[in-house]
Protein backbone atom coordinates (compact mmCIF):
# COMPACT_ATOMS: atom_id res chain seq x y z
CA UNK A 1 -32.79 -26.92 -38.19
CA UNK A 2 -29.66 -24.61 -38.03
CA UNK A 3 -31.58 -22.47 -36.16
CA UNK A 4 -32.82 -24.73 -33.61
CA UNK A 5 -29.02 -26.21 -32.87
CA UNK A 6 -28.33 -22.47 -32.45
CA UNK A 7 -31.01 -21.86 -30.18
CA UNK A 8 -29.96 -24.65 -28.04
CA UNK A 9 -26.59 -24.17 -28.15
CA UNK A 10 -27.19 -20.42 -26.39
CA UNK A 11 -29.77 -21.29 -24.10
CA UNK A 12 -27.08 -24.23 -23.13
CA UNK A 13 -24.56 -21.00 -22.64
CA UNK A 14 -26.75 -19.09 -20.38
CA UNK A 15 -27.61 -22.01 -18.47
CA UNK A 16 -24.34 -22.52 -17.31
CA UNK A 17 -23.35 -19.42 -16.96
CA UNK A 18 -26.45 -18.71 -14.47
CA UNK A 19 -25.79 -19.61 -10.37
CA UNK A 20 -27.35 -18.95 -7.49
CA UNK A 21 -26.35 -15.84 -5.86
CA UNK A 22 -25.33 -15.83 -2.25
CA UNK A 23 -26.34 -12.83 -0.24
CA UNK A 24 -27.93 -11.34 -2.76
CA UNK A 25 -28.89 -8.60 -1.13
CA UNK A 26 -25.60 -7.45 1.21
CA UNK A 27 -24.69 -4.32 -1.10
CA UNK A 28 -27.67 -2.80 -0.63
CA UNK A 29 -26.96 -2.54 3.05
CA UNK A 30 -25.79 1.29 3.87
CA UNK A 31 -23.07 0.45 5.74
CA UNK A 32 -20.67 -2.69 5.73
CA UNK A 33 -18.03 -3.63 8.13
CA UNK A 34 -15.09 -5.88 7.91
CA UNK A 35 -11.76 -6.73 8.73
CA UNK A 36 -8.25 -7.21 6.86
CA UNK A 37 -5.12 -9.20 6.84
CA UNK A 38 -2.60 -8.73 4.56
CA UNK A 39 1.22 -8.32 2.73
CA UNK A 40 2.89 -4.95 2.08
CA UNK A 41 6.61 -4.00 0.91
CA UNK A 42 7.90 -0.87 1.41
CA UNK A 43 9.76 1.22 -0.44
CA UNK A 44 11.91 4.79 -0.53
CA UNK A 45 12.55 6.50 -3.41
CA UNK A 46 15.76 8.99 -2.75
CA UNK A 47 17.25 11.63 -4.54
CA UNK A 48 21.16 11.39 -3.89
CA UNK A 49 22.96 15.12 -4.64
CA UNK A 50 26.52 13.87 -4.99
CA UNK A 51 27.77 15.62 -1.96
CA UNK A 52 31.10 15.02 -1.67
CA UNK A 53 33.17 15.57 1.87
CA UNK A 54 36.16 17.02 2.51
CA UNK A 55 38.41 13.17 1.91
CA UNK A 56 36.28 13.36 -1.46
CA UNK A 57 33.54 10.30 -0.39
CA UNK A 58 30.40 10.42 -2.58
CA UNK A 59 27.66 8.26 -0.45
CA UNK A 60 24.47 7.30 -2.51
CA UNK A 61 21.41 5.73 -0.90
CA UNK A 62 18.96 3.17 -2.51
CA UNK A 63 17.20 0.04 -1.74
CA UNK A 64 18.40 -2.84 -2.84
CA UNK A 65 16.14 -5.41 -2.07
CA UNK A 66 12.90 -6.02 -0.74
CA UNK A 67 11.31 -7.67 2.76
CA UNK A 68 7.25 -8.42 3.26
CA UNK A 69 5.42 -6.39 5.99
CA UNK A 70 2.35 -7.46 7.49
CA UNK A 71 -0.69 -5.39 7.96
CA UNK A 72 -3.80 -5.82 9.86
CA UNK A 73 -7.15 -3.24 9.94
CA UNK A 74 -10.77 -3.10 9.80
CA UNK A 75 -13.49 -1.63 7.25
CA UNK A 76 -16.01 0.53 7.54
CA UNK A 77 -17.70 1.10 4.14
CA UNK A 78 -20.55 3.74 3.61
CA UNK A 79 -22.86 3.31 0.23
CA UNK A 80 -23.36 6.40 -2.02
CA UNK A 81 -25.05 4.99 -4.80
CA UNK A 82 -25.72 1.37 -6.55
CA UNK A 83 -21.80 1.97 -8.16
CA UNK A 84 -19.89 4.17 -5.37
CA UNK A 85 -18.77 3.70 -1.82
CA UNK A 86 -16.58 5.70 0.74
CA UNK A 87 -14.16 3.59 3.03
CA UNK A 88 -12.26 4.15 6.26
CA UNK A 89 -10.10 1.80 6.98
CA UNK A 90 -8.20 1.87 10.31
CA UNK A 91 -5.33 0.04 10.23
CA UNK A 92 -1.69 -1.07 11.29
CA UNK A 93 1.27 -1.77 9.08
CA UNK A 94 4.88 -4.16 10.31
CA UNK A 95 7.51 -3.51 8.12
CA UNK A 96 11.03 -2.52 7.18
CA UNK A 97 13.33 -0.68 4.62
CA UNK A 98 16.80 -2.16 4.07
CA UNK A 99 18.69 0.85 3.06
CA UNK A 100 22.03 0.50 1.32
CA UNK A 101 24.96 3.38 0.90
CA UNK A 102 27.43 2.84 -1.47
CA UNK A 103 30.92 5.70 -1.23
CA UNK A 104 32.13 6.28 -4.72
CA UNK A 105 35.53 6.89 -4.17
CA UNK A 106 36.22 3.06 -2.73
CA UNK A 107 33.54 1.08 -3.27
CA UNK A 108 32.53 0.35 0.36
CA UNK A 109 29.69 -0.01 1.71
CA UNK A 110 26.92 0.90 4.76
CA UNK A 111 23.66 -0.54 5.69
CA UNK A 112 20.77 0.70 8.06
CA UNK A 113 17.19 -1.03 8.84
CA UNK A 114 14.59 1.45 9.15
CA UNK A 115 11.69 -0.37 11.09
CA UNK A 116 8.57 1.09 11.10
CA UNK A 117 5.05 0.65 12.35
CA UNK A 118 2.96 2.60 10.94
CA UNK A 119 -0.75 3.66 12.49
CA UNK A 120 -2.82 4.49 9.14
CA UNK A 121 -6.37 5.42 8.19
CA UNK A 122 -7.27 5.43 4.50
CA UNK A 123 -10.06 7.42 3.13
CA UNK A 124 -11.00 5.84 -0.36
CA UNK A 125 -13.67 6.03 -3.04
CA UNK A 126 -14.74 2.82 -4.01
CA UNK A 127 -16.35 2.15 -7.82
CA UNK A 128 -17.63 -1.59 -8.24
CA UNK A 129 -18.80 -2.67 -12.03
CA UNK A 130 -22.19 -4.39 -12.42
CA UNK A 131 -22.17 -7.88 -10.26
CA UNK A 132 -21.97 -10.80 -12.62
CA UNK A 133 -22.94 -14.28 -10.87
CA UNK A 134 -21.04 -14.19 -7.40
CA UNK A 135 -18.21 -11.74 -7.79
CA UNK A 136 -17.84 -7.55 -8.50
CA UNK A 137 -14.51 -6.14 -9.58
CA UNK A 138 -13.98 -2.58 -8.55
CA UNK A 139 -11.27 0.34 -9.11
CA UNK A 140 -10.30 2.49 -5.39
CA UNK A 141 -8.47 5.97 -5.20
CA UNK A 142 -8.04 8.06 -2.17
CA UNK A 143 -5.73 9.19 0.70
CA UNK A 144 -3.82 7.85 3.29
CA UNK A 145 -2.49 9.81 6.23
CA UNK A 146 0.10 7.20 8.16
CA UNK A 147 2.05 8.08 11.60
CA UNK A 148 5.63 5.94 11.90
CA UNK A 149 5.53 4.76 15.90
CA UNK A 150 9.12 3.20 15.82
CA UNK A 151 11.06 6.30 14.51
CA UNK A 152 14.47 5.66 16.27
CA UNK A 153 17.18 8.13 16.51
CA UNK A 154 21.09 8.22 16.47
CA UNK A 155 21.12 6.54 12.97
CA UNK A 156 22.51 7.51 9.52
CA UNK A 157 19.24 8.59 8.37
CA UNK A 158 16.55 10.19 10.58
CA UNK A 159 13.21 9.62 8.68
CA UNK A 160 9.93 11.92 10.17
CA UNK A 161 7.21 10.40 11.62
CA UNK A 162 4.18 12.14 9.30
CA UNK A 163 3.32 11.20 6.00
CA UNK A 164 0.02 11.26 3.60
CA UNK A 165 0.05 8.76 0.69
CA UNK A 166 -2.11 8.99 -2.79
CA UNK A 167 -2.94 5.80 -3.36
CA UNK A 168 -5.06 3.68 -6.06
CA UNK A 169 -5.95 0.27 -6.34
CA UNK A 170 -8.08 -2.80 -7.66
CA UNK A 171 -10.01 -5.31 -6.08
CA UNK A 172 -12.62 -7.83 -6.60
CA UNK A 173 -15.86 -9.06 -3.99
CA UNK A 174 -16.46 -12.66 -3.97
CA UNK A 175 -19.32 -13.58 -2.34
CA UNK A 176 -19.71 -16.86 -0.47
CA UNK A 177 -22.53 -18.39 1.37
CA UNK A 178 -21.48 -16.90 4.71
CA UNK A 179 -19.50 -13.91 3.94
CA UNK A 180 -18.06 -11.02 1.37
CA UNK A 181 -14.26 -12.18 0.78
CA UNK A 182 -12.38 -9.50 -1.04
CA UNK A 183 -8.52 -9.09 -2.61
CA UNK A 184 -7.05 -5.76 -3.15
CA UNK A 185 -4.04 -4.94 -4.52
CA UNK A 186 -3.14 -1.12 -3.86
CA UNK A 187 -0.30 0.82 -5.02
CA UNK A 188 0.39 4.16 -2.25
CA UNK A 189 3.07 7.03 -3.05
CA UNK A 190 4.05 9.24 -0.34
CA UNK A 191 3.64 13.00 -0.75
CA UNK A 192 6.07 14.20 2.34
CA UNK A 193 10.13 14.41 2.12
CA UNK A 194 10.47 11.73 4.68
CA UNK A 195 14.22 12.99 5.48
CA UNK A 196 14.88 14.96 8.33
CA UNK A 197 17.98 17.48 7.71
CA UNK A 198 18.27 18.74 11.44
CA UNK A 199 20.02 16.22 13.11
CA UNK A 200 20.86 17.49 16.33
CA UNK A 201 20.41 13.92 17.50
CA UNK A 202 24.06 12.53 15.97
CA UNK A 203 26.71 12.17 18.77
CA UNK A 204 28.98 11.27 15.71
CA UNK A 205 29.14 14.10 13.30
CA UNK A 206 31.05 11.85 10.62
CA UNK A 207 27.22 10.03 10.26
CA UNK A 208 26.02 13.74 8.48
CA UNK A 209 27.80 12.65 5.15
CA UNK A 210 24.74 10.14 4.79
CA UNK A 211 22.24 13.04 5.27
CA UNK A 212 24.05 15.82 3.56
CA UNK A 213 24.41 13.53 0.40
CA UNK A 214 20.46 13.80 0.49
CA UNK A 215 18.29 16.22 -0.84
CA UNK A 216 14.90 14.01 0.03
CA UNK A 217 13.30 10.40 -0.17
CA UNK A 218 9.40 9.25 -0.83
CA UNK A 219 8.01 6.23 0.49
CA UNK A 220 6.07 4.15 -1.36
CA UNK A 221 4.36 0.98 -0.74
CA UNK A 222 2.29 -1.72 -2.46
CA UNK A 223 -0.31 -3.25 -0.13
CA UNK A 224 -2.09 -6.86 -1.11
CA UNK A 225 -4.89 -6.83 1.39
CA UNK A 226 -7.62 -9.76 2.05
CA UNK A 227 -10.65 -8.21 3.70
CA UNK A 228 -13.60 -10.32 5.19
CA UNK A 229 -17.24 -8.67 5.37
C-alpha cells in the first residue's frame, strides 16, 4: 500500500511538472536573429595621484551617483554545438557619467557630465544548460569593442573615444508560443585608460589641475538587456 501512495504521489510530480513545449525545435536552427532593448549604468573607476598645485589644491575624481542609459541592438547568434553559441550583437548605448571633484584643501566642489553614445559590437560565447519545460538558463563571456560618438572637448576631463570591454554575463530563454524572450544581465570592464593627458584643447590652463591629479580611469558598465528572437 505504501508503495502504491508513493507511486502515485511521483507520477502526480512528473505530471505537473511536464508542459507542452513551444517551438520545440528553434535551437536547432543554425542561425537565430533578434533584437534588444534595454537599461545600462555606467561607470568610471579613477585612480586620483594626489597632485597638488602650486596654491596646494588636491582635486580627487569619483562618481557619486548613478543615472540609467538606454540601449538598443540586434542579435545574430551562430550554433556550435547542442550547448555553445557565438553572438554578434550590434548595438547602441545612451548614457552618462556624473563626475564629481572634490579639492582637499577647502572642501569645494566641481561637477562635469560626460555624455556618451557609444556604437558597440559584442562578440560572446554563449553556454545554455539542458532545456527544462519552456525555459534554458545560460552563462556568456566575450569582448566588446565600443566607439564614444559624443566625445566633447574644452572640459575638465577629456575621455578617448576607443575602448574594448571584457565582459560576462547570465541570462535565461523563455520560450513562448510566438517567440524566444530572453533577460540578460551582463557585467563589462573596460581594458583602455579612458583619460586623455594631452590636452591641447583647454583655452583655460587652470582646468589641467583636474587632469594632472589623474593617473587613469576604467569604465565599466552593467547592461540588463531584453532580447526578442
Amino acid at each position: 500500500m505504501l508503495w502504491g501512495i508513493a507511486s502515485f504521489f511521483v507520477s502526480d510530480t512528473q505530471a505537473q511538472t511536464r508542459k507542452v513545449q513551444h517551438r520545440p525545435y528553434i535551437d536547432q536552427r543554425k542561425l537565430h536573429y533578434g533584437f534588444l532593448a534595454g537599461l545600462h549604468m555606467q561607470d568610471l573607476e579613477f585612480q586620483n595621484n594626489g597632485f597638488k598645485d602650486e596654491l596646494g589644491n588636491e582635486w580627487y575624481a569619483d562618481i557619486p551617483s548613478y543615472e540609467p542609459g538606454f540601449s538598443v541592438g540586434v542579435l545574430a547568434e551562430l550554433r556550435l554545438t547542442n550547448h555553445l553559441a557565438f553572438r554578434v550583437i550590434p548595438s547602441m548605448h545612451f548614457g552618462t557619467k556624473k563626475v564629481r571633484f572634490r579639492n582637499n584643501l577647502d572642501g569645494t566642489e566641481d561637477h562635469q557630465d560626460i555624455k556618451s553614445t557609444y556604437i558597440s559590437i559584442p562578440l560572446d560565447i554563449k553556454f545554455s544548460g539542458e532545456r527544462f519545460n519552456n525555459y534554458r538558463p545560460y552563462v556568456v563571456a566575450g569582448l566588446n569593442p565600443m566607439y564614444d560618438l559624443t566625445v566633447k572637448k574644452q572640459k575638465n576631463l577629456l575621455v578617448k573615444r576607443f575602448d574594448c570591454y571584457v565582459e560576462v554575463g547570465i541570462g535565461c530563454d523563455f520560450y513562448t508560443p510566438f517567440f524566444k524572450f530572453i533577460p540578460e544581465l551582463k557585467f563589462a570592464y573596460g581594458l583602455t585608460n579612458l583619460i586623455s593627458k594631452n590636452r591641447d584643447d583647454l583655452t583655460n590652463p587652470a582646468q589641467l589641475i583636474y587632469t594632472n591629479s589623474l593617473d587613469g580611469g576604467h569604465a565599466k558598465m552593467i547592461i540588463l538587456s531584453l532580447y526578442f528572437e
